[in-house]
C-alpha atoms as a PDB file:
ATOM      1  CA  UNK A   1      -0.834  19.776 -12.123  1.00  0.00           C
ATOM      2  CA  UNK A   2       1.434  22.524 -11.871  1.00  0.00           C
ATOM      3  CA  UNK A   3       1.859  24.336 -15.277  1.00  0.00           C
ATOM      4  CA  UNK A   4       4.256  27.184 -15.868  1.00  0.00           C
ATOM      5  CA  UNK A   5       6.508  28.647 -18.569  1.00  0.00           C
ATOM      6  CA  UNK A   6       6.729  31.420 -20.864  1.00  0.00           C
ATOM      7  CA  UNK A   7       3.782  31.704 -23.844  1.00  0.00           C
ATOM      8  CA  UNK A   8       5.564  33.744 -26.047  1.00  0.00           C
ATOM      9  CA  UNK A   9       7.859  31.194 -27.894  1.00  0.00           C
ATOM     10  CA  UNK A  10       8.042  27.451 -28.006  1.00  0.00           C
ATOM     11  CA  UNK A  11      10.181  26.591 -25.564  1.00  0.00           C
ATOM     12  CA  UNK A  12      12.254  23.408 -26.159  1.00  0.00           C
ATOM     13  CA  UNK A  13      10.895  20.592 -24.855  1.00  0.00           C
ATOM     14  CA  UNK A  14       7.523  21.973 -24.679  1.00  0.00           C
ATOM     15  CA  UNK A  15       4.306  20.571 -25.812  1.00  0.00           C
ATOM     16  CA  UNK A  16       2.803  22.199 -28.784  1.00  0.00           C
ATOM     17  CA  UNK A  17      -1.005  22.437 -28.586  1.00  0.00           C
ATOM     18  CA  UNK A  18      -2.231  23.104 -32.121  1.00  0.00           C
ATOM     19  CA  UNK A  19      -5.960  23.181 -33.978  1.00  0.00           C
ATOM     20  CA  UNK A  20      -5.610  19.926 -35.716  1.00  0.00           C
ATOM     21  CA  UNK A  21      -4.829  17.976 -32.929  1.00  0.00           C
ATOM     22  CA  UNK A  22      -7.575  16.359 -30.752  1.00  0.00           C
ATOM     23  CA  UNK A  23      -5.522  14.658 -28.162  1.00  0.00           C
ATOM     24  CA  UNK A  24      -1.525  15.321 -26.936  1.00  0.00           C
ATOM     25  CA  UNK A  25       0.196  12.357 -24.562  1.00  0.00           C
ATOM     26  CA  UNK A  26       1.622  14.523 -21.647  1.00  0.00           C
ATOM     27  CA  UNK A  27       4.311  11.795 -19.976  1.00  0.00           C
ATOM     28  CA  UNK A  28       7.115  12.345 -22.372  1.00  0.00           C
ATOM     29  CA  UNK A  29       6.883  16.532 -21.811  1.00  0.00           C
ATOM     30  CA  UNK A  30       6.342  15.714 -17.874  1.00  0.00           C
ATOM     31  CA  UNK A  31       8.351  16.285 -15.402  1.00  0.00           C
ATOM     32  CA  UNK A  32       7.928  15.582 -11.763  1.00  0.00           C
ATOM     33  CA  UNK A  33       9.010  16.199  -7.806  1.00  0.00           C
ATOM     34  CA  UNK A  34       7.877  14.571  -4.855  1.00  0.00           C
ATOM     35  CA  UNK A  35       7.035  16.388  -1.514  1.00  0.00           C
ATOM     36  CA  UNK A  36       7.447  13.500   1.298  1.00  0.00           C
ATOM     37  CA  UNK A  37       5.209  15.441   3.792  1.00  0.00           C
ATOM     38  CA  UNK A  38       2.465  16.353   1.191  1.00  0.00           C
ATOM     39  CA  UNK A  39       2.516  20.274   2.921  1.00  0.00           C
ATOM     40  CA  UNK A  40       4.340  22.139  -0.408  1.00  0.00           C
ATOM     41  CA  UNK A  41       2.003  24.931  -1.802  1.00  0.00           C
ATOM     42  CA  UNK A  42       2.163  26.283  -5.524  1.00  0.00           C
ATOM     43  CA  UNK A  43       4.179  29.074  -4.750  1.00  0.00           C
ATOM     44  CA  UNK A  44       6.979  27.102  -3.046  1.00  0.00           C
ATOM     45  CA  UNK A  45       6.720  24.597  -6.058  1.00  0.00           C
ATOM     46  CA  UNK A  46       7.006  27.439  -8.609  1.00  0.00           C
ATOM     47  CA  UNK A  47      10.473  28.225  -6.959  1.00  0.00           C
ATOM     48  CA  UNK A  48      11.325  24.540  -7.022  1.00  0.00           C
ATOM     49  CA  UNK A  49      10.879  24.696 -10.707  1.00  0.00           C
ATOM     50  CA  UNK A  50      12.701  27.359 -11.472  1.00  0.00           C
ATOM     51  CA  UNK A  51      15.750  25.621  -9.434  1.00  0.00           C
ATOM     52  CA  UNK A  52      15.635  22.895 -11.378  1.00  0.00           C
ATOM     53  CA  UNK A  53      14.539  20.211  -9.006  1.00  0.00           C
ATOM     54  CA  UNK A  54      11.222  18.663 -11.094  1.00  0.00           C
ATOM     55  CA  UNK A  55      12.924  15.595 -12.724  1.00  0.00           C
ATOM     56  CA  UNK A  56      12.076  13.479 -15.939  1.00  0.00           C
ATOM     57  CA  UNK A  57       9.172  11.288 -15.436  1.00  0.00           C
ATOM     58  CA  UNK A  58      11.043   7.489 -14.991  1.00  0.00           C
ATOM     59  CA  UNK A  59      10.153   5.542 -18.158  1.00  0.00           C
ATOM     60  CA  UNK A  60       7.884   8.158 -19.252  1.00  0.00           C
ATOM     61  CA  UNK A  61       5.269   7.070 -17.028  1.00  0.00           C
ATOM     62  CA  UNK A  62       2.667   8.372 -14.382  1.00  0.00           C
ATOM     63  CA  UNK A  63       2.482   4.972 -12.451  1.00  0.00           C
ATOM     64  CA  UNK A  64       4.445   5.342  -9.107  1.00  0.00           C
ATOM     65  CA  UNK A  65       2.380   2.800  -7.357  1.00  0.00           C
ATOM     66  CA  UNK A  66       1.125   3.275  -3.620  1.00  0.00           C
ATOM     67  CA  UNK A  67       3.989   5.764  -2.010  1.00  0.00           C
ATOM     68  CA  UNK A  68       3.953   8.546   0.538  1.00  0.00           C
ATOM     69  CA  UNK A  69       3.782  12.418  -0.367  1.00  0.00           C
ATOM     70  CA  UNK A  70       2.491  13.859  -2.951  1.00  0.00           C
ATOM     71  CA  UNK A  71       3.293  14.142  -6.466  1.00  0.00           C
ATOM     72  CA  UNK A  72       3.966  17.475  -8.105  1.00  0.00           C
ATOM     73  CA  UNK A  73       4.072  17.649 -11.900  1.00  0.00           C
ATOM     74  CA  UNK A  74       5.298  20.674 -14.220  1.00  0.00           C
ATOM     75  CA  UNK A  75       4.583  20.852 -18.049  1.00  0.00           C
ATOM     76  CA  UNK A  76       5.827  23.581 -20.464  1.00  0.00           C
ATOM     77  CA  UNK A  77       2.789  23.956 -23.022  1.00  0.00           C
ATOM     78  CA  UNK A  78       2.624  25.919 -26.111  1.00  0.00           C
ATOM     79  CA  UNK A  79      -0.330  26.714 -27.544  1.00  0.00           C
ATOM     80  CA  UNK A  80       0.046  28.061 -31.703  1.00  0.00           C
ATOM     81  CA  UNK A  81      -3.658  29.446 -31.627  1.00  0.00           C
END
């Protein structure tokens, strides 16, 4: 899972990690981009991200089913401790 974003304020739409809370559900803060070839690295992901290309997860969920490439996915998390 590719995680990026900046840790000094909540960012909208980022999940907030906080001490009473013993579990978070990750699809709605997901989002996701497919590479068709499965040969992307981090780095050219990162850049992807930062163009805007991940994409809301569809229905909120992880299931794609049996497809080619691989699946890249981006969260923003906060954490208040």
């Amino acid at each position: 899972m590719l995680l990026a974003g900046p840790a000094t304020a909540a960012a909208e739409g980022a999940a907030v990690l906080d001490s009473g809370r013993e579990s978070l559900r990750l699809a709605p803060y997901l989002t996701h981009l497919v590479d068709p070839e499965g040969r992307a690295d981090a780095a050219h992901m990162f850049a992807q991200a930062e163009r805007g290309s991940f994409q809301p997860l569809p229905g909120d969920s992880t299931t794609f089913g049996f497809t080619e490439g691989t699946h890249w996915f981006r969260a923003q998390l906060f954490n208040q401790n």
